[in-house]
N, C-alpha and C. Protein backbone atom coordinates (compact mmCIF):
# COMPACT_ATOMS: atom_id res chain seq x y z
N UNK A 1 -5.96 -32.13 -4.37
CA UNK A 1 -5.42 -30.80 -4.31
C UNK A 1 -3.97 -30.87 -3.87
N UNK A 2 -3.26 -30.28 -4.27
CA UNK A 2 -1.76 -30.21 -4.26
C UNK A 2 -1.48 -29.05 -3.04
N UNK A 3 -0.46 -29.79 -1.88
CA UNK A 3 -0.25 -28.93 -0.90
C UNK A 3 0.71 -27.65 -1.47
N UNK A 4 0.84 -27.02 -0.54
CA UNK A 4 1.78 -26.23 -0.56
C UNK A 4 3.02 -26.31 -0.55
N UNK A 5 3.67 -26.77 0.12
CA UNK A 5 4.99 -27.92 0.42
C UNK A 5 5.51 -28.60 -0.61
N UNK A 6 4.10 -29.08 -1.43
CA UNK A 6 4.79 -30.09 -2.48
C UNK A 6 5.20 -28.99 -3.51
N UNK A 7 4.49 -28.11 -3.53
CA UNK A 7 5.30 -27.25 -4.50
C UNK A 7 6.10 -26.67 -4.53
N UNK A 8 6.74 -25.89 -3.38
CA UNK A 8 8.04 -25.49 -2.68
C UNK A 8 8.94 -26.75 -3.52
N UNK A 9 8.72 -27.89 -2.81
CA UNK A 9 9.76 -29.04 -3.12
C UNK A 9 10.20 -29.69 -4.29
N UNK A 10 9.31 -29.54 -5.22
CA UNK A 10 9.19 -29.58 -6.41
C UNK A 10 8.67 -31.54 -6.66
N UNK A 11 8.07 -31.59 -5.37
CA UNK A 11 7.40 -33.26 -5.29
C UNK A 11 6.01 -33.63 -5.73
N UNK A 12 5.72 -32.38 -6.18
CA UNK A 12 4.15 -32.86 -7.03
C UNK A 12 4.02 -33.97 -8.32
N UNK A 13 3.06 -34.46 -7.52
CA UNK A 13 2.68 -36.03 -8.89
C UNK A 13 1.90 -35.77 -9.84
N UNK A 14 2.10 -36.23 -10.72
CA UNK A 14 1.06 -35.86 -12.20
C UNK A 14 -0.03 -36.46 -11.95
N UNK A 15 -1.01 -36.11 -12.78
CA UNK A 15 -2.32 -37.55 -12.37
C UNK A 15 -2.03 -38.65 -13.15
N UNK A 16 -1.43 -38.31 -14.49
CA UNK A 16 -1.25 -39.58 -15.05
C UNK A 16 -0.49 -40.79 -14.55
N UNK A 17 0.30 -39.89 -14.16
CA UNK A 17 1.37 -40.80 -13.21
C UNK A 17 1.86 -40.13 -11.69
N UNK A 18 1.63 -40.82 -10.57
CA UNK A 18 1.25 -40.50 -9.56
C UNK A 18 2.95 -40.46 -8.78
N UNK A 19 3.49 -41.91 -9.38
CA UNK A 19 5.32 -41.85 -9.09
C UNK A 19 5.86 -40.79 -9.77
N UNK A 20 5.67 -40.22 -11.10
CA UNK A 20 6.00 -39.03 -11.51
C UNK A 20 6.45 -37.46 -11.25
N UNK A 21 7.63 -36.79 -10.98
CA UNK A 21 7.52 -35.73 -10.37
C UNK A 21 8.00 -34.79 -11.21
N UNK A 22 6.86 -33.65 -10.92
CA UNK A 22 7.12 -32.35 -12.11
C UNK A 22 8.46 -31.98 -11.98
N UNK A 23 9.29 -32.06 -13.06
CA UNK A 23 10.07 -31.82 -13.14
C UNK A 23 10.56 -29.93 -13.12
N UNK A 24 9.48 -28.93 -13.59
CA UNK A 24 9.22 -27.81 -14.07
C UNK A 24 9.64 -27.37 -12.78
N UNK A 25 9.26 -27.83 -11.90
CA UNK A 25 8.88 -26.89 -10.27
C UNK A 25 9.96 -26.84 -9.94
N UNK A 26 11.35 -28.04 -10.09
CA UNK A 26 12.51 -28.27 -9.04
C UNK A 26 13.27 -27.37 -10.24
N UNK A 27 12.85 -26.67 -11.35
CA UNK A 27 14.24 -25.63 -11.77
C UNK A 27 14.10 -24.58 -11.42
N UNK A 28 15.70 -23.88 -10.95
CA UNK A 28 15.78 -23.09 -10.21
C UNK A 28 15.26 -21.70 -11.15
N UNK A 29 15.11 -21.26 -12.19
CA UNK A 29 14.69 -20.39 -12.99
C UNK A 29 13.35 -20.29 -12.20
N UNK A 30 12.37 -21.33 -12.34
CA UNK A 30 10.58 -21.46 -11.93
C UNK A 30 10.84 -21.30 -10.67
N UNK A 31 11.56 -21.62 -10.04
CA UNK A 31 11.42 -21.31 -8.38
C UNK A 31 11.75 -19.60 -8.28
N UNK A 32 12.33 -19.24 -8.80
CA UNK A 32 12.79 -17.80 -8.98
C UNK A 32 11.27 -17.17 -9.35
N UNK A 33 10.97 -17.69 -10.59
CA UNK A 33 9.94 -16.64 -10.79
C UNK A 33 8.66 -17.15 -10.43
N UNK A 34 8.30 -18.03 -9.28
CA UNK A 34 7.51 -18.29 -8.68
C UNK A 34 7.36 -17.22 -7.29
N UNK A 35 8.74 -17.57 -6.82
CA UNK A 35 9.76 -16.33 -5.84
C UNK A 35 9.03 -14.58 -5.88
N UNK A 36 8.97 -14.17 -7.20
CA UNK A 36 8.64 -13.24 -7.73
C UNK A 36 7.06 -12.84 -7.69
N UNK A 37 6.75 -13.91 -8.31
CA UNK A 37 4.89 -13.69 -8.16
C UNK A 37 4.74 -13.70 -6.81
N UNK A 38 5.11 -14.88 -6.05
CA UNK A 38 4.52 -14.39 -4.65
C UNK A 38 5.05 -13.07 -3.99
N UNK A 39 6.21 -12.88 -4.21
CA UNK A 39 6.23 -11.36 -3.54
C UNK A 39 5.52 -10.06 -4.32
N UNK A 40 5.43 -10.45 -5.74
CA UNK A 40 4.67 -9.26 -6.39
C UNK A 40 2.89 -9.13 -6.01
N UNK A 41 2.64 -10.27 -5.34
CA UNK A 41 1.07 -10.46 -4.69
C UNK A 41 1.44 -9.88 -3.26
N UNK A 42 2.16 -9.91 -2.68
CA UNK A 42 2.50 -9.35 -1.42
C UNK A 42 2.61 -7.83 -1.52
N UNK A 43 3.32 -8.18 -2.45
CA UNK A 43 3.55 -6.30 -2.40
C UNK A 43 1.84 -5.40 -3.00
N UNK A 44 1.65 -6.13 -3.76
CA UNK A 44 0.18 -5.06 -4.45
C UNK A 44 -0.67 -5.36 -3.30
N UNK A 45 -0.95 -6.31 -2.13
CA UNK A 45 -2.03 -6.65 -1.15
C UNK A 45 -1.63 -5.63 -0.23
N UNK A 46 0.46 -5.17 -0.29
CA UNK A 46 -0.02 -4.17 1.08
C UNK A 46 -0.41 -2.59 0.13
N UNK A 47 -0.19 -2.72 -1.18
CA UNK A 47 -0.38 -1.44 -1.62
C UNK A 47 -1.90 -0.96 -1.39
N UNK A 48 -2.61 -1.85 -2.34
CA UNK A 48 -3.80 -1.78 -1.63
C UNK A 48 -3.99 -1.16 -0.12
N UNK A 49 -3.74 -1.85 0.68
CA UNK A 49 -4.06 -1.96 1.74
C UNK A 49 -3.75 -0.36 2.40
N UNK A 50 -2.27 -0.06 2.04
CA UNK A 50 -2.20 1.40 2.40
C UNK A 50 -2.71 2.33 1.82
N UNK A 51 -3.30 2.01 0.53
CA UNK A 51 -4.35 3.13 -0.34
C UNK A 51 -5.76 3.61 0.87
N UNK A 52 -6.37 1.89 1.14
CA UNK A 52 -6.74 1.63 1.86
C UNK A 52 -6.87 2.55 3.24
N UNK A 53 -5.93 2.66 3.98
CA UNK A 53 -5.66 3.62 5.48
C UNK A 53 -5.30 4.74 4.77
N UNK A 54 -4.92 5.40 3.76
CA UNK A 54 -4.66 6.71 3.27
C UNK A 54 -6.13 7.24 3.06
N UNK A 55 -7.08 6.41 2.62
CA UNK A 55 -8.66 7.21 2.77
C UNK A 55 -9.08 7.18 3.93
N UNK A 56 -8.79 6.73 4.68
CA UNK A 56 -9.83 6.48 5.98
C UNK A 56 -8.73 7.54 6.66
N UNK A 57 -7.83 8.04 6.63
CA UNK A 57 -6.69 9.10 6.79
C UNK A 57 -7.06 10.35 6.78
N UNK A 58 -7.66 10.59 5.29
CA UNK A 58 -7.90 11.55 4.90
C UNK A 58 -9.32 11.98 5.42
N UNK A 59 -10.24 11.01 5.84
CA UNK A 59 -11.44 11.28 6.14
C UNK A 59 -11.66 11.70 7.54
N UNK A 60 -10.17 11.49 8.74
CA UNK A 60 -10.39 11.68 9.81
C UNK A 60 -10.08 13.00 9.57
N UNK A 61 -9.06 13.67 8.91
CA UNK A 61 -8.44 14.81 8.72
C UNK A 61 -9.64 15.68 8.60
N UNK A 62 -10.58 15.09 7.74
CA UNK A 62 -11.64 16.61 7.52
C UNK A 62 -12.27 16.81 8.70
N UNK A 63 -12.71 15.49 9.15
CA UNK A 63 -13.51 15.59 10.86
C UNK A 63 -12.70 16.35 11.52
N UNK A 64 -11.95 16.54 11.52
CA UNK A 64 -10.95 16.72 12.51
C UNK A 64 -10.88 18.37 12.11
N UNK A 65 -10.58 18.54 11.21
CA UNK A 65 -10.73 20.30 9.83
C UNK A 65 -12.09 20.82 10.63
N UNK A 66 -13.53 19.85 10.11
CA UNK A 66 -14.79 20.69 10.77
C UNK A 66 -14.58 20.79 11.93
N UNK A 67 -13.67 20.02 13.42
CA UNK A 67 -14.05 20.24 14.44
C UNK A 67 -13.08 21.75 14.90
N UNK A 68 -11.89 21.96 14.21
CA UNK A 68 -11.37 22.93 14.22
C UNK A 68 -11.69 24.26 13.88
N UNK A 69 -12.47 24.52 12.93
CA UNK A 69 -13.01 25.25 11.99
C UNK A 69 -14.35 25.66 13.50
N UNK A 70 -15.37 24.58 13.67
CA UNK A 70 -15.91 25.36 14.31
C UNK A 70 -15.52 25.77 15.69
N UNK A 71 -14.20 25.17 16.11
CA UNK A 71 -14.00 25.73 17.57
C UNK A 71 -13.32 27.20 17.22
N UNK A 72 -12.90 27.38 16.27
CA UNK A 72 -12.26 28.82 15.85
C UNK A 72 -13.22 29.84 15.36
N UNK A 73 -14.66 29.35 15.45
CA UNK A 73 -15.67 30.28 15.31
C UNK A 73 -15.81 30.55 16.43
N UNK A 74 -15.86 29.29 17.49
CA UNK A 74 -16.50 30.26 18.90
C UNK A 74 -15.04 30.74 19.45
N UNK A 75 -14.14 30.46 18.89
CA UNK A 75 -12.81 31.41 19.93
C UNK A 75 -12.83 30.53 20.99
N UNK A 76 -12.88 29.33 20.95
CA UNK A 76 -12.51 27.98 21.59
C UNK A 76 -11.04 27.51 22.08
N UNK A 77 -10.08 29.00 22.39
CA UNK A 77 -8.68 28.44 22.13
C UNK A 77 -8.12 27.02 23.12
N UNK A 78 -8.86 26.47 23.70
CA UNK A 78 -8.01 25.04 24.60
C UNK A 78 -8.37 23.70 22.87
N UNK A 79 -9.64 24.27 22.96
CA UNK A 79 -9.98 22.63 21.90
C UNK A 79 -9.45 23.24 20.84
N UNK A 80 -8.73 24.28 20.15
CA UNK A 80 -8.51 24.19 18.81
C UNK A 80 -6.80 23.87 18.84
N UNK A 81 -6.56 23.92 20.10
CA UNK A 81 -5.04 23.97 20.48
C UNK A 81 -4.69 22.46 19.98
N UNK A 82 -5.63 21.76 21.00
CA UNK A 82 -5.61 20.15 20.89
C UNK A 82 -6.10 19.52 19.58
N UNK A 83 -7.12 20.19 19.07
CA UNK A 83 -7.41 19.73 17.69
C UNK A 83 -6.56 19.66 16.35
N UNK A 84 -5.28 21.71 16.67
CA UNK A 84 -4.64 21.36 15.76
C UNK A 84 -3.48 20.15 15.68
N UNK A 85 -3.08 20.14 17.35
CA UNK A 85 -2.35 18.73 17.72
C UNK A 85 -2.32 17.38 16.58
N UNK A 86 -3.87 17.02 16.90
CA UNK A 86 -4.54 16.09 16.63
C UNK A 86 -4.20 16.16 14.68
N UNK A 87 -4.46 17.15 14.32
CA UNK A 87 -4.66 17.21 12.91
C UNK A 87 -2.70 16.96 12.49
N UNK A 88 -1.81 17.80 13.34
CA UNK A 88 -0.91 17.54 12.84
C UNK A 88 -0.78 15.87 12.77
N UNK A 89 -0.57 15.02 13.81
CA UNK A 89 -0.38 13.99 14.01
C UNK A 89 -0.94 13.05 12.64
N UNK A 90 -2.48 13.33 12.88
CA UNK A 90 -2.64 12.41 11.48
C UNK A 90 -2.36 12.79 10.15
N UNK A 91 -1.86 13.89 9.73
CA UNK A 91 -1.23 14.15 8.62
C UNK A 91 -0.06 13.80 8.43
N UNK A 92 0.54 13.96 9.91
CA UNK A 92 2.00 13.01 9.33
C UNK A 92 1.96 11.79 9.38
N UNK A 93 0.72 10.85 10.03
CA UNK A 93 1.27 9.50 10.00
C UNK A 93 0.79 9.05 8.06
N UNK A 94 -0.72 10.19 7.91
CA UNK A 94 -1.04 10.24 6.22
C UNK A 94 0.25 9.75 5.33
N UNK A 95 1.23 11.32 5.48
CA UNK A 95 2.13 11.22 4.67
C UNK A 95 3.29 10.35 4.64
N UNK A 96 3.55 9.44 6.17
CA UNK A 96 3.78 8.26 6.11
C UNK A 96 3.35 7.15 5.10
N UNK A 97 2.38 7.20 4.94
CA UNK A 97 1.45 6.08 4.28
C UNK A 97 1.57 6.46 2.79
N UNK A 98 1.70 7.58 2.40
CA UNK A 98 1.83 8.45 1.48
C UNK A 98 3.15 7.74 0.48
N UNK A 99 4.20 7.51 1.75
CA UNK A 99 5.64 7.20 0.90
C UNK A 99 5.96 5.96 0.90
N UNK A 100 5.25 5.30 1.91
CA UNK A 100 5.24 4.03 2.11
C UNK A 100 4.11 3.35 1.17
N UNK A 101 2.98 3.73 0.25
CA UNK A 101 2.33 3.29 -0.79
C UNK A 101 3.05 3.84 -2.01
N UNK A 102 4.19 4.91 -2.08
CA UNK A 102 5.05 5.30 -3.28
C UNK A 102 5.83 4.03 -3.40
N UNK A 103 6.79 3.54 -2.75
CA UNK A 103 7.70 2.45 -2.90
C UNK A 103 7.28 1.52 -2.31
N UNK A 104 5.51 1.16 -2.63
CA UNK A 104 5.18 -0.45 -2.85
C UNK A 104 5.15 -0.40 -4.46
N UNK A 105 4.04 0.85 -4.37
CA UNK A 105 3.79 1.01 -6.02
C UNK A 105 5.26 0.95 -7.11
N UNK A 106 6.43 1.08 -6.45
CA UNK A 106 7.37 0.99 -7.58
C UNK A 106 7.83 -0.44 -7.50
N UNK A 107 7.53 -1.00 -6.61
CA UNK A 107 8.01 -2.41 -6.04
C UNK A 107 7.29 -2.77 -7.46
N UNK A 108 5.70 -2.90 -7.01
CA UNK A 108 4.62 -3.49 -8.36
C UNK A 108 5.45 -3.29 -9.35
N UNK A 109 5.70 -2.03 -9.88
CA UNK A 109 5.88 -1.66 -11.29
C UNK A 109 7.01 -2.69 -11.55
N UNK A 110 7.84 -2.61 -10.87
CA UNK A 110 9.30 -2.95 -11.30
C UNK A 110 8.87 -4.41 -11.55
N UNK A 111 8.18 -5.55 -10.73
CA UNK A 111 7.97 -7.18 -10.79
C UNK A 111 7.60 -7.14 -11.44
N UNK A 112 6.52 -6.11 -12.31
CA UNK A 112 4.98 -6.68 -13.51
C UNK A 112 6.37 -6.39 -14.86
N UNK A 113 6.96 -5.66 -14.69
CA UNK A 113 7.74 -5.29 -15.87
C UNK A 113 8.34 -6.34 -16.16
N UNK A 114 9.22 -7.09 -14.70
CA UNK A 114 10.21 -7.97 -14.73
C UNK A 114 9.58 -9.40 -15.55
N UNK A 115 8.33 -9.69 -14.66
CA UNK A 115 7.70 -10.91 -14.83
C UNK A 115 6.95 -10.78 -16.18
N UNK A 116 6.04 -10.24 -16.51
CA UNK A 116 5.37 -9.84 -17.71
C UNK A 116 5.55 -9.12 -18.74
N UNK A 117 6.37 -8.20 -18.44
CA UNK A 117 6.80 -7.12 -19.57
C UNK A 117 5.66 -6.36 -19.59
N UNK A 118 4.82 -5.89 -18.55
CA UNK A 118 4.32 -4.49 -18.64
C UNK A 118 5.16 -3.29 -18.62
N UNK A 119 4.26 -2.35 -18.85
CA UNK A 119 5.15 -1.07 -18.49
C UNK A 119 3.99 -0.43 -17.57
N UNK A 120 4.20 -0.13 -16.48
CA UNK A 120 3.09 0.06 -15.45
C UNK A 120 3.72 2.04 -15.02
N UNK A 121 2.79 2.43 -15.19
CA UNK A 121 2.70 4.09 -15.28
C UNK A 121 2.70 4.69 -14.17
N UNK A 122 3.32 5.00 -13.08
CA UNK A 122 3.32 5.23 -11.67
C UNK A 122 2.11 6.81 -11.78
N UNK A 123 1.32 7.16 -11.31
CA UNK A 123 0.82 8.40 -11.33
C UNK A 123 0.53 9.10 -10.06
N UNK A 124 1.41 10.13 -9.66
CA UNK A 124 1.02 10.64 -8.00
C UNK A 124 0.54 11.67 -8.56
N UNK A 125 -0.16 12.01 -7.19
CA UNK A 125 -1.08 13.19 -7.16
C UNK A 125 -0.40 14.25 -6.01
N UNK A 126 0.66 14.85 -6.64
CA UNK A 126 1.42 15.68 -5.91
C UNK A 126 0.62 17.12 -5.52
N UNK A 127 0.02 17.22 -6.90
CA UNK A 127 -0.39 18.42 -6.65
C UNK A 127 -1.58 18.42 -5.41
N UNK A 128 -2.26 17.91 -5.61
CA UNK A 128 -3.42 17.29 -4.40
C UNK A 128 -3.18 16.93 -2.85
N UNK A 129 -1.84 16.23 -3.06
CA UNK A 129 -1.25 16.09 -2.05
C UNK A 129 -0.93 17.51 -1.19
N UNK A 130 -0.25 18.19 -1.74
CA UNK A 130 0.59 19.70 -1.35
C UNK A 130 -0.70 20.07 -0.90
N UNK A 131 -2.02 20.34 -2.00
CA UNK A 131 -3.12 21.27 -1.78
C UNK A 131 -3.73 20.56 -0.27
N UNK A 132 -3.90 19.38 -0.03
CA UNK A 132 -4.33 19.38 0.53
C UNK A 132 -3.66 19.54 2.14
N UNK A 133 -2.59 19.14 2.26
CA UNK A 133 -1.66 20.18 3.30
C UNK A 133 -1.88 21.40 3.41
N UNK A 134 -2.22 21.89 2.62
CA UNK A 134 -2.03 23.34 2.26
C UNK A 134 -3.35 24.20 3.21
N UNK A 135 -4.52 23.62 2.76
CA UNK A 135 -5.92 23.22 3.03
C UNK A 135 -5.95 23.68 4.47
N UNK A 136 -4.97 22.69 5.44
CA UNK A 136 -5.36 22.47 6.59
C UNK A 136 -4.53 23.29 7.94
N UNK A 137 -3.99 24.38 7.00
CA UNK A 137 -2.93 24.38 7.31
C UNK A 137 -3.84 26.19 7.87
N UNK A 138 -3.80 26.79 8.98
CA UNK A 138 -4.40 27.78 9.34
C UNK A 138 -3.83 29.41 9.80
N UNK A 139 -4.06 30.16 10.18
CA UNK A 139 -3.69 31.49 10.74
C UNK A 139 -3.76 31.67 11.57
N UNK A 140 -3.13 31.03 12.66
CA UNK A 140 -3.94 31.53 14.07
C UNK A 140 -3.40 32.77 14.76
C-alpha cells in the first residue's frame, strides 16, 4: 500500500519496477488537481455535515415552537419569555448554518465544474426558509 507522503512527493514505485518513480505525481498540473480533489472532498464532507446540524436545528426549533405554544395557552409569561429567548438564539445560529452550507455548496459547484465539467444546479429553498421564520415568529 502506498503511503501518503509518497504521494505528496511524487516517490511512489511501480510494481514493475520498484527503483522506478511515477513520474505523473511530481507534475505540477497533477499536484494541482490532486490539490483540488482533496479540497473538493473537504468541502462536500463539511457541506454535508452542515445540512447535517441544519436538521437537527430545525428539529430543536419545533420543540422549542410546542414548548412555547403551550406555555402561551396557560398564560405562562416567565417560560414563554425564556422560550422565545431560546427560539431566537437557535434560529439564528440555523441561519448561520444556513449561509455557511450556501458557500460550501458553491465551493462544490465551482471544483466539480472546474475538475469534471459538471454543471451542478445550486437549489435553495428560500421560500421555506422565510416561511419557516415566519412560522415562529408570534403576537405577543
Amino acid at each position: 500500500m502506498v503511503s501518503h507522503s509518497q504521494i505528496d512527493t511524487g516517490r511512489m514505485n511501480t510494481r514493475a519496477n520498484p527503483n522506478r518513480t511515477n513520474r505523473l505525481l511530481s507534475r505540477p498540473g497533477n499536484r494541482r488537481h490532486s490539490e483540488k480533489r482533496a479540497s473538493l472532498l473537504g468541502a462536500e464532507r463539511r457541506f454535508r455535515r452542515s445540512c447535517e446540524q441544519i436538521v437537527l436545528l430545525n428539529q430543536r426549533i419545533e420543540e422549542l415552537q410546542v414548548r412555547y405554544d403551550k406555555a402561551k395557552q396557560t398564560s405562562n409569561r416567565p417560560f414563554r419569555y425564556n422560550l422565545r429567548l431560546k427560539l431566537a438564539v437557535v434560529e439564528g445560529l440555523r441561519n448561520v448554518y444556513y449561509d455557511y452550507a450556501r458557500v460550501k455548496a458553491k465551493m462544490v459547484a465551482d471544483l466539480r465544474q472546474e475538475l469534471f465539467g459538471e454543471i451542478v444546479r445550486i437549489v435553495a429553498d428560500d421560500d421555506d426558509y422565510a416561511a419557516s421564520d415566519a412560522s415562529t415568529e408570534s403576537n405577543d
